[in-house]
N, C-alpha and C. Protein backbone atom coordinates (compact mmCIF):
# COMPACT_ATOMS: atom_id res chain seq x y z
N UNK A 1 121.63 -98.33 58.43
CA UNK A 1 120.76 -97.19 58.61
C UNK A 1 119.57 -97.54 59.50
N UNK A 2 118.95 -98.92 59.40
CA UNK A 2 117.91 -99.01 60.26
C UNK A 2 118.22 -99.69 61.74
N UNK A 3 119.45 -100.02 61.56
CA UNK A 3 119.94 -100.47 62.82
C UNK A 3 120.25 -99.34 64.09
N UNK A 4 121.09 -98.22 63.45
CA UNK A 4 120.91 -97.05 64.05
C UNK A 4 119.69 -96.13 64.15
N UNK A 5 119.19 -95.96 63.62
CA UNK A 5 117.37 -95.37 63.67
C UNK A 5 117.30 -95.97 65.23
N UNK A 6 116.68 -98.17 64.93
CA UNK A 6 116.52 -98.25 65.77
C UNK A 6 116.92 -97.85 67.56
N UNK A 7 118.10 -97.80 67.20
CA UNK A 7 119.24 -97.66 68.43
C UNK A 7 118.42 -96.49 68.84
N UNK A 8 119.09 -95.47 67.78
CA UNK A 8 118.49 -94.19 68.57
C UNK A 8 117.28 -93.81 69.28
N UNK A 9 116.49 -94.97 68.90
CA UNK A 9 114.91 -94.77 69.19
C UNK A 9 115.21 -95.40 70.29
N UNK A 10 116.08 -96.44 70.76
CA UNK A 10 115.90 -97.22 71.89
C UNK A 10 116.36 -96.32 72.82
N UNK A 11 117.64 -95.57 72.56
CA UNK A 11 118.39 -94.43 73.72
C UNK A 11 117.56 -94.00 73.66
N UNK A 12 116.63 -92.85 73.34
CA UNK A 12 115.38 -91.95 73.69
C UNK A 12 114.73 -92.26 74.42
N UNK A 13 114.27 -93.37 73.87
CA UNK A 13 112.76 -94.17 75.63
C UNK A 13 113.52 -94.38 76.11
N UNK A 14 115.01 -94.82 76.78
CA UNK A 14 115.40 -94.78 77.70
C UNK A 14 115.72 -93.50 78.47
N UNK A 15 116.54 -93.32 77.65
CA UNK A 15 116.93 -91.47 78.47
C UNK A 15 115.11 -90.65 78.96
N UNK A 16 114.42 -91.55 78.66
CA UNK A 16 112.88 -90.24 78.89
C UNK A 16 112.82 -91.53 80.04
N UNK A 17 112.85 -92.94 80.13
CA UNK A 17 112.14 -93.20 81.28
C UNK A 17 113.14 -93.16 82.61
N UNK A 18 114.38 -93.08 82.29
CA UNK A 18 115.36 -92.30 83.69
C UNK A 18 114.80 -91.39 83.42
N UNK A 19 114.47 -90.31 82.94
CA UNK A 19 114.08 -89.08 82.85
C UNK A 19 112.73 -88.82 84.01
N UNK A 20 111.53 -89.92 83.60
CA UNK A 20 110.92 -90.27 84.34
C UNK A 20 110.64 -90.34 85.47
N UNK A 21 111.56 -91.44 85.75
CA UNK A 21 111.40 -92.21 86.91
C UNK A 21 112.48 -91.04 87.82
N UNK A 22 113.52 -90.19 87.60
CA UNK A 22 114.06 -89.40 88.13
C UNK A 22 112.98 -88.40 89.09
N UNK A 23 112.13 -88.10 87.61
CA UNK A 23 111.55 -86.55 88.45
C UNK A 23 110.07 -87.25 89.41
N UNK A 24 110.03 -88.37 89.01
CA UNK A 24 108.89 -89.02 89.97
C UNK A 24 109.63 -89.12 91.58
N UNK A 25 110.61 -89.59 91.45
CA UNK A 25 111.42 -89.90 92.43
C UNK A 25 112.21 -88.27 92.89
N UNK A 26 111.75 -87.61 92.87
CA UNK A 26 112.37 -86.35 92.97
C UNK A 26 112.98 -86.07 94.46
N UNK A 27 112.24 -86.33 95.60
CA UNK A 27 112.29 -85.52 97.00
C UNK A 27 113.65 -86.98 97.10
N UNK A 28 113.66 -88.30 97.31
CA UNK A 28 114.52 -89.36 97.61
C UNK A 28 115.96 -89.06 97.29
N UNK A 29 115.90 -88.54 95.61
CA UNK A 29 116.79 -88.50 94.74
C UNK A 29 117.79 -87.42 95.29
N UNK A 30 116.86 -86.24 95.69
CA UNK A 30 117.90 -85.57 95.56
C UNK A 30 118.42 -85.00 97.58
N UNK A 31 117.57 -85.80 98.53
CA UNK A 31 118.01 -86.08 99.44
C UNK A 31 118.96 -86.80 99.17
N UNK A 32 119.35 -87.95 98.52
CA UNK A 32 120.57 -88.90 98.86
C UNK A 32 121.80 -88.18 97.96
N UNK A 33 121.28 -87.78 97.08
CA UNK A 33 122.24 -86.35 96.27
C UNK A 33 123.21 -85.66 96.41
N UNK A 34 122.28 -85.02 97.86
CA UNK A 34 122.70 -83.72 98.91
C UNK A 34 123.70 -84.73 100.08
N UNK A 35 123.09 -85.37 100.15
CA UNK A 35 124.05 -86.40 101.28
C UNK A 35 125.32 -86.91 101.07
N UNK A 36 124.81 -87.39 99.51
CA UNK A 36 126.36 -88.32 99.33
C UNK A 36 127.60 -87.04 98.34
N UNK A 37 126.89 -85.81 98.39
CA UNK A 37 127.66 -84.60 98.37
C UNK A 37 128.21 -83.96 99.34
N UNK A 38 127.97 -84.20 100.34
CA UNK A 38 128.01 -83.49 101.62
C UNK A 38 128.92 -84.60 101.97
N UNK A 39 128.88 -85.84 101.94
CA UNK A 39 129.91 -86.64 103.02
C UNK A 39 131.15 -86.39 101.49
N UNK A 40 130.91 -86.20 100.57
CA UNK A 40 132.34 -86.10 99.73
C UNK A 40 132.98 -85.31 99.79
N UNK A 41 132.47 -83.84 100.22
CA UNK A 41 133.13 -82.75 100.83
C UNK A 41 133.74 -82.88 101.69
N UNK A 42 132.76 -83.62 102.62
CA UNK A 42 133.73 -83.72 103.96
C UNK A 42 135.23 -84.67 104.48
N UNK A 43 135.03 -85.21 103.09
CA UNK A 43 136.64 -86.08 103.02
C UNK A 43 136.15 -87.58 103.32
N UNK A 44 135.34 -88.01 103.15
CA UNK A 44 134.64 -89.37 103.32
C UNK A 44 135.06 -90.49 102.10
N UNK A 45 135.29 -89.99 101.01
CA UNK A 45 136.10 -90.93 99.67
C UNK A 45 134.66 -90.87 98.56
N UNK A 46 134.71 -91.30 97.67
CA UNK A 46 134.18 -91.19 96.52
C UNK A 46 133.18 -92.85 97.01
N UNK A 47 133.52 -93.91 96.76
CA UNK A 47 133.02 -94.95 97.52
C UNK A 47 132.22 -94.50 98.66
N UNK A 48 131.91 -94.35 99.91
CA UNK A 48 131.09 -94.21 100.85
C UNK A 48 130.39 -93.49 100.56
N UNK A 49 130.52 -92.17 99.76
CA UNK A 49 129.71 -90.87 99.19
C UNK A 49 128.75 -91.67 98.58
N UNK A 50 128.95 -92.64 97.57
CA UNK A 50 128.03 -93.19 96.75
C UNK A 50 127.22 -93.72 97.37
N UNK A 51 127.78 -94.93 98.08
CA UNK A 51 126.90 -96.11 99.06
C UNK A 51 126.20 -95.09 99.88
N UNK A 52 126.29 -94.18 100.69
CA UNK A 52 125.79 -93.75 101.48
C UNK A 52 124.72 -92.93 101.14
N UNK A 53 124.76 -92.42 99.58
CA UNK A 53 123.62 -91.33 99.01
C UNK A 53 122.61 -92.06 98.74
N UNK A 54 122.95 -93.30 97.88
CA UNK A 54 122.17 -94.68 97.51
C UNK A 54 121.29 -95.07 98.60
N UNK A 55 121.90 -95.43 99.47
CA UNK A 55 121.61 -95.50 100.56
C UNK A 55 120.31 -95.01 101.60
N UNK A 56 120.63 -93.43 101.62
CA UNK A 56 120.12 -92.62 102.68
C UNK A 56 119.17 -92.38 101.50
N UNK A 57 118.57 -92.23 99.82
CA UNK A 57 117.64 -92.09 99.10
C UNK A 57 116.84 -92.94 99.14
N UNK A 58 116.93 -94.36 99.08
CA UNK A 58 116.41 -95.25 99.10
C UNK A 58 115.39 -95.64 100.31
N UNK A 59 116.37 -95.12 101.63
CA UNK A 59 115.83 -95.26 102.68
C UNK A 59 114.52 -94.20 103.10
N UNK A 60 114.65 -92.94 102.35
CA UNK A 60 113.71 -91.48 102.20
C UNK A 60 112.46 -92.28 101.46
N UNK A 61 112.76 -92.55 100.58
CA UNK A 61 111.52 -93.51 99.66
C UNK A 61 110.99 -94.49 100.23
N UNK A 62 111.75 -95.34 100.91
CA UNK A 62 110.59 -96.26 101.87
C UNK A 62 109.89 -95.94 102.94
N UNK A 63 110.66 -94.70 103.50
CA UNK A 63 110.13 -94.34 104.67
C UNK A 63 108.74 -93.61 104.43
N UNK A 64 108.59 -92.80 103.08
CA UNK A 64 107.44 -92.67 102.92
C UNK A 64 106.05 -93.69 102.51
N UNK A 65 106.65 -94.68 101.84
CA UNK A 65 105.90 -95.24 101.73
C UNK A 65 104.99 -96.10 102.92
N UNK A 66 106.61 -96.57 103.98
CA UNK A 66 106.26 -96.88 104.71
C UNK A 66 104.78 -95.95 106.06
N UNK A 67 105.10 -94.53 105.95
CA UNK A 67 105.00 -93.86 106.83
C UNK A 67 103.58 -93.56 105.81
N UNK A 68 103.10 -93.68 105.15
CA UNK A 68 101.99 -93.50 103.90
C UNK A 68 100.99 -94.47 104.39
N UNK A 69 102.00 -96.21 104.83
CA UNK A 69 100.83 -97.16 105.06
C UNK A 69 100.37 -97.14 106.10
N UNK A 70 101.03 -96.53 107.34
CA UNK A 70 100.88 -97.22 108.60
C UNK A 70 99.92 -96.12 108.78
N UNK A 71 100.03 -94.52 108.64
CA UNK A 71 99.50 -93.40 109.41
C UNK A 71 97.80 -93.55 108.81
N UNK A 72 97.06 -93.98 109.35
CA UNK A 72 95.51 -93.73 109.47
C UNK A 72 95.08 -92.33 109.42
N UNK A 73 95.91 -91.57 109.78
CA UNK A 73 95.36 -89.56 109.66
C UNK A 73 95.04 -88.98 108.39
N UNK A 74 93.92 -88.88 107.86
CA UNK A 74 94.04 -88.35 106.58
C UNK A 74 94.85 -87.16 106.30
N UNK A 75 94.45 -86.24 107.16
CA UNK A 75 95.44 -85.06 107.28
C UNK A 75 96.94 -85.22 107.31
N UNK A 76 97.93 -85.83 107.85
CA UNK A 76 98.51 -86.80 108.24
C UNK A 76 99.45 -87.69 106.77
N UNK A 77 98.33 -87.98 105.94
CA UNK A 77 98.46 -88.24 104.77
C UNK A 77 98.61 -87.56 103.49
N UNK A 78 97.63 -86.77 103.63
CA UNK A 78 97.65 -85.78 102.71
C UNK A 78 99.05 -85.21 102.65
N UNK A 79 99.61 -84.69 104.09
CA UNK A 79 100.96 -83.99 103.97
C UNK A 79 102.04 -84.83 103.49
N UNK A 80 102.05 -86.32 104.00
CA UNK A 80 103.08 -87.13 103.64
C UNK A 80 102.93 -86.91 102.25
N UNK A 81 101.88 -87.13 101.23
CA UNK A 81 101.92 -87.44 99.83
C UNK A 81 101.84 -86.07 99.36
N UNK A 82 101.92 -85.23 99.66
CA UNK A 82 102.50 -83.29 99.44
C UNK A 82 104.16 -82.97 99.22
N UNK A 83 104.72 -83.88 100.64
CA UNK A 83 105.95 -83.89 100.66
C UNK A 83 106.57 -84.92 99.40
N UNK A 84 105.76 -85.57 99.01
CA UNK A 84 106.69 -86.08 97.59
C UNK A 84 106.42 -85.40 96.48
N UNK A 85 105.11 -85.00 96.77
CA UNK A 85 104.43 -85.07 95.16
C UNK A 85 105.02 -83.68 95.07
N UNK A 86 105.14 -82.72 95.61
CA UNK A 86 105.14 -81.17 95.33
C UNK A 86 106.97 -80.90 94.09
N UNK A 87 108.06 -81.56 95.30
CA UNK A 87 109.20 -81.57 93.95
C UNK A 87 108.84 -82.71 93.01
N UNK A 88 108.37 -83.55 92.99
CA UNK A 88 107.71 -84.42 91.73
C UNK A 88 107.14 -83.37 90.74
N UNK A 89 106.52 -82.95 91.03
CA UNK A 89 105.11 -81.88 90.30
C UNK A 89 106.58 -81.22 89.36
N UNK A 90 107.49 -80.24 90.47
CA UNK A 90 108.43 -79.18 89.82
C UNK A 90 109.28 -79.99 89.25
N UNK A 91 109.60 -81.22 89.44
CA UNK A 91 110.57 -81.77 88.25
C UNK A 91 110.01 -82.27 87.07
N UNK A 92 108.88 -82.63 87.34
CA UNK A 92 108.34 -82.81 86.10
C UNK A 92 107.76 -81.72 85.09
N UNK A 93 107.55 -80.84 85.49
CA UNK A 93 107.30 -79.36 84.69
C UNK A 93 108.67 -79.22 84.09
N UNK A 94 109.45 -79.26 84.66
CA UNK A 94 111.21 -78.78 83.93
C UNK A 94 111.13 -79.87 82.89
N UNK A 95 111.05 -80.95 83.65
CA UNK A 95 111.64 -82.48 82.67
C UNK A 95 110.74 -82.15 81.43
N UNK A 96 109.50 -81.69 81.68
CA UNK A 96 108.22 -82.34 80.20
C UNK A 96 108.62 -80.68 79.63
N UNK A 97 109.05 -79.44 79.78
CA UNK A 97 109.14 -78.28 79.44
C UNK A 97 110.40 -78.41 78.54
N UNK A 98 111.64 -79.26 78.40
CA UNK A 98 112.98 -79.24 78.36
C UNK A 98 112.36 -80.79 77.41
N UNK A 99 111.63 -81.05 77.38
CA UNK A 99 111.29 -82.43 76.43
C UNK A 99 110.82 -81.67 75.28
N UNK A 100 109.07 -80.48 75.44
CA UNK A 100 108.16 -80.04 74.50
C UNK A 100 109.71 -79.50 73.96
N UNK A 101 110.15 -78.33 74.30
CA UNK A 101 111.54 -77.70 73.53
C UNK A 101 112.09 -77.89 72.29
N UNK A 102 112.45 -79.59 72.94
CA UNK A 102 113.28 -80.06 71.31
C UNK A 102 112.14 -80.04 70.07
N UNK A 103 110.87 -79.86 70.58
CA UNK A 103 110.17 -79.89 69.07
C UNK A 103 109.78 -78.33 68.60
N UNK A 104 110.28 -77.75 68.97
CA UNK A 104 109.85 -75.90 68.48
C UNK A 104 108.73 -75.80 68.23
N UNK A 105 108.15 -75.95 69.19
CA UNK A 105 106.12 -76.11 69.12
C UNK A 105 106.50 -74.21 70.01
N UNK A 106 105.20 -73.79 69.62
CA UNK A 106 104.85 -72.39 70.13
C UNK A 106 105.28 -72.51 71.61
N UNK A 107 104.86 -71.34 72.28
CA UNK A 107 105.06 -71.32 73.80
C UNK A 107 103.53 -71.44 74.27
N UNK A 108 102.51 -71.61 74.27
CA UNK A 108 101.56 -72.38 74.00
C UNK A 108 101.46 -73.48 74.39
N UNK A 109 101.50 -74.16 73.26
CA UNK A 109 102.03 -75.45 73.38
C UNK A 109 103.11 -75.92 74.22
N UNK A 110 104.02 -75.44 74.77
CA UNK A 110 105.27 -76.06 75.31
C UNK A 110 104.62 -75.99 77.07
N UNK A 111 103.72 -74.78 77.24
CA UNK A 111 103.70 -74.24 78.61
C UNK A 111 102.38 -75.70 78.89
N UNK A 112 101.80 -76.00 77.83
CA UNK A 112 100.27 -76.80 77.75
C UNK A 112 101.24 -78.26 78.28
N UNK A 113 102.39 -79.20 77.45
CA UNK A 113 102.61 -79.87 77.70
C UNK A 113 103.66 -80.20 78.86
N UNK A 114 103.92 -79.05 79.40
CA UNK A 114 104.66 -78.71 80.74
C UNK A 114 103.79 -79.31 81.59
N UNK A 115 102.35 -78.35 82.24
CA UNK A 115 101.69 -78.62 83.38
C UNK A 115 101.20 -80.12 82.96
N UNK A 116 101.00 -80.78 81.86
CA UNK A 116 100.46 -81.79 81.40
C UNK A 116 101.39 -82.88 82.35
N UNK A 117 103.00 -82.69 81.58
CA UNK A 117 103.77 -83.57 82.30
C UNK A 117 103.99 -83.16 83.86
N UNK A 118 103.60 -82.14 84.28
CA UNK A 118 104.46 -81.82 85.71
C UNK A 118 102.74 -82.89 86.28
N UNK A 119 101.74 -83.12 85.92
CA UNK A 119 100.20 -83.82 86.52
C UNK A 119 100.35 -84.84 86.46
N UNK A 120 101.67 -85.59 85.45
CA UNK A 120 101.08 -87.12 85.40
C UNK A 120 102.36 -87.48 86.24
N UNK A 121 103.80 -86.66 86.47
CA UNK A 121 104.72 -87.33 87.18
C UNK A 121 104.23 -87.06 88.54
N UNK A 122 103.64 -85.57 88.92
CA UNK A 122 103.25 -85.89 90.52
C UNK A 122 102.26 -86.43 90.85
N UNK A 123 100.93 -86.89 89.92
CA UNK A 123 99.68 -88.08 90.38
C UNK A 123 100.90 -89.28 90.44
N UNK A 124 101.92 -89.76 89.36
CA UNK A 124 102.83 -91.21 89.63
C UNK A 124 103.28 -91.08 91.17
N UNK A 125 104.20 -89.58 91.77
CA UNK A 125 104.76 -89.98 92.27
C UNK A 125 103.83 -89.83 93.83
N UNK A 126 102.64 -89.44 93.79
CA UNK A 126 101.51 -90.03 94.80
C UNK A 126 101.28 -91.19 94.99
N UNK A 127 101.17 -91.61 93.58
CA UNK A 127 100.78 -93.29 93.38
C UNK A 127 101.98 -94.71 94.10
N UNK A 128 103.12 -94.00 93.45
CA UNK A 128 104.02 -94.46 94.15
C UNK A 128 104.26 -94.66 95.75
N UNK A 129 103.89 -93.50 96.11
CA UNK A 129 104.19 -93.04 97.81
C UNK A 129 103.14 -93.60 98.29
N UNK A 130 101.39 -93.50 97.84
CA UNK A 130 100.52 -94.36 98.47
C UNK A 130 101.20 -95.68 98.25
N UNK A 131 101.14 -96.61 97.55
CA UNK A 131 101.67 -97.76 97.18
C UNK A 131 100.37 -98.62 97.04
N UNK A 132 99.39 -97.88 96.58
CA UNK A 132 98.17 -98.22 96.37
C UNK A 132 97.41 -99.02 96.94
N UNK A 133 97.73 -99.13 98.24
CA UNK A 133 97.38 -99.59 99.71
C UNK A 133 96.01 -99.87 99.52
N UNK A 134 95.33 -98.85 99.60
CA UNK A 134 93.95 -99.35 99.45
C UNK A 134 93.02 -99.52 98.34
N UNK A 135 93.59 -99.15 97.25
CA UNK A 135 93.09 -99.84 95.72
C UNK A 135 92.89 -101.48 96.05
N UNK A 136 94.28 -101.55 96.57
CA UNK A 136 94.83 -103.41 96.79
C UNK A 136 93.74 -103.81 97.56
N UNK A 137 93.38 -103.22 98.95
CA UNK A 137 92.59 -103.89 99.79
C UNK A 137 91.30 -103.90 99.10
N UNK A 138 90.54 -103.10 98.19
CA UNK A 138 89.05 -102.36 97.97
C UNK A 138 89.16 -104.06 97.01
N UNK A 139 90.21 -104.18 96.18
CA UNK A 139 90.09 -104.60 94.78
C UNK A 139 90.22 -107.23 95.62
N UNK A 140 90.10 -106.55 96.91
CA UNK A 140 90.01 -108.26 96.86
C UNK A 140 89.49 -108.62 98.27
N UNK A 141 88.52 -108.97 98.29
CA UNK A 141 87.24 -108.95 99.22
C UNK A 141 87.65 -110.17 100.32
N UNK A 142 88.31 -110.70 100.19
CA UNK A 142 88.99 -111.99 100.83
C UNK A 142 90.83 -112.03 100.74
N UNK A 143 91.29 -110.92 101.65
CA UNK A 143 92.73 -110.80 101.91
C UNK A 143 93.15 -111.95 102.57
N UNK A 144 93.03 -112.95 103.14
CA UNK A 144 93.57 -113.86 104.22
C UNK A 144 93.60 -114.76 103.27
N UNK A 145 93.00 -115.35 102.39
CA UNK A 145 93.25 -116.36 101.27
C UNK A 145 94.17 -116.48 100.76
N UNK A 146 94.47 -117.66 100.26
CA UNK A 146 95.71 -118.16 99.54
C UNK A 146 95.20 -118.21 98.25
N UNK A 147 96.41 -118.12 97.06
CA UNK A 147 96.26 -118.34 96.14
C UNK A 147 95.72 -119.50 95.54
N UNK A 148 95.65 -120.61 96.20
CA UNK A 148 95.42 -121.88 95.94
C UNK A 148 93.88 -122.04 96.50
N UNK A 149 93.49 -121.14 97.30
CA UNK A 149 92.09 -121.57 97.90
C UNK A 149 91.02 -120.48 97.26
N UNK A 150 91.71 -120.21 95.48
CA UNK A 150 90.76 -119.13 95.02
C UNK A 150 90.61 -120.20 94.12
């Protein structure tokens, strides 16, 4: 009995942090999604569909990040971290709306811990996309140093 409890408690935090990390990752996810759906339609095989969705998502996610560090435009920026955060925001409203649910809390309450979760997965998936670039730089006054010469 407490072996299963535990279990079940362990599947839950898991299924919530794919759950997570899904709707943080929202705009990547479901670009490589759409892709590796689209080449399976098109007669490409079940194999390449995969590699290639994997793939072309992975590559959407760095490119922002990448394209997050290099661009100096605030304006520029702002839009890059819009373009993630905005389906972040809407998957996380579904994800934390479809979570409050299973507890039959009022509609109130369910709509309260909706926008709650749709704020903390799209501030993550900002956080993510900045890659906290300049927290890093603010937070160490001597970048050219080695670990050994601190």
């Amino acid at each position: 009995m407490f072996f299963s409890t535990l279990f079940t408690l362990f599947g839950l935090g898991a299924l919530c942090w794919i759950l997570f990390n899904l709707a943080v990752y929202a705009l990547p996810f479901a670009i490589g999604l759409t892709s590796g759906m689209y080449l399976y339609e098109s007669g490409q095989g079940v194999f390449l569909s995969i590699i290639a969705g994997l793939f072309i998502g992975g590559f959407i996610a760095a490119l922002g990040e990448f394209a997050f560090d290099r661009i100096r435009s605030v304006p520029l920026k702002l839009a890059i971290g819009l373009i993630y955060a905005v389906p972040a925001r809407i998957a996380g409203f579904h994800a934390a709306k479809g979570l409050a649910e299973f507890g039959s809390a009022g509609a109130a309450t369910i709509t309260l811990l909706s926008w709650l979760g749709a704020l903390v997965v799209s501030g993550t998936a900002w956080a993510r996309v900045s890659g906290w670039s300049e927290v890093n730089a603010l937070s160490d006054p001597h970048p050219h140093r080695s670990f050994d010469e601190r």
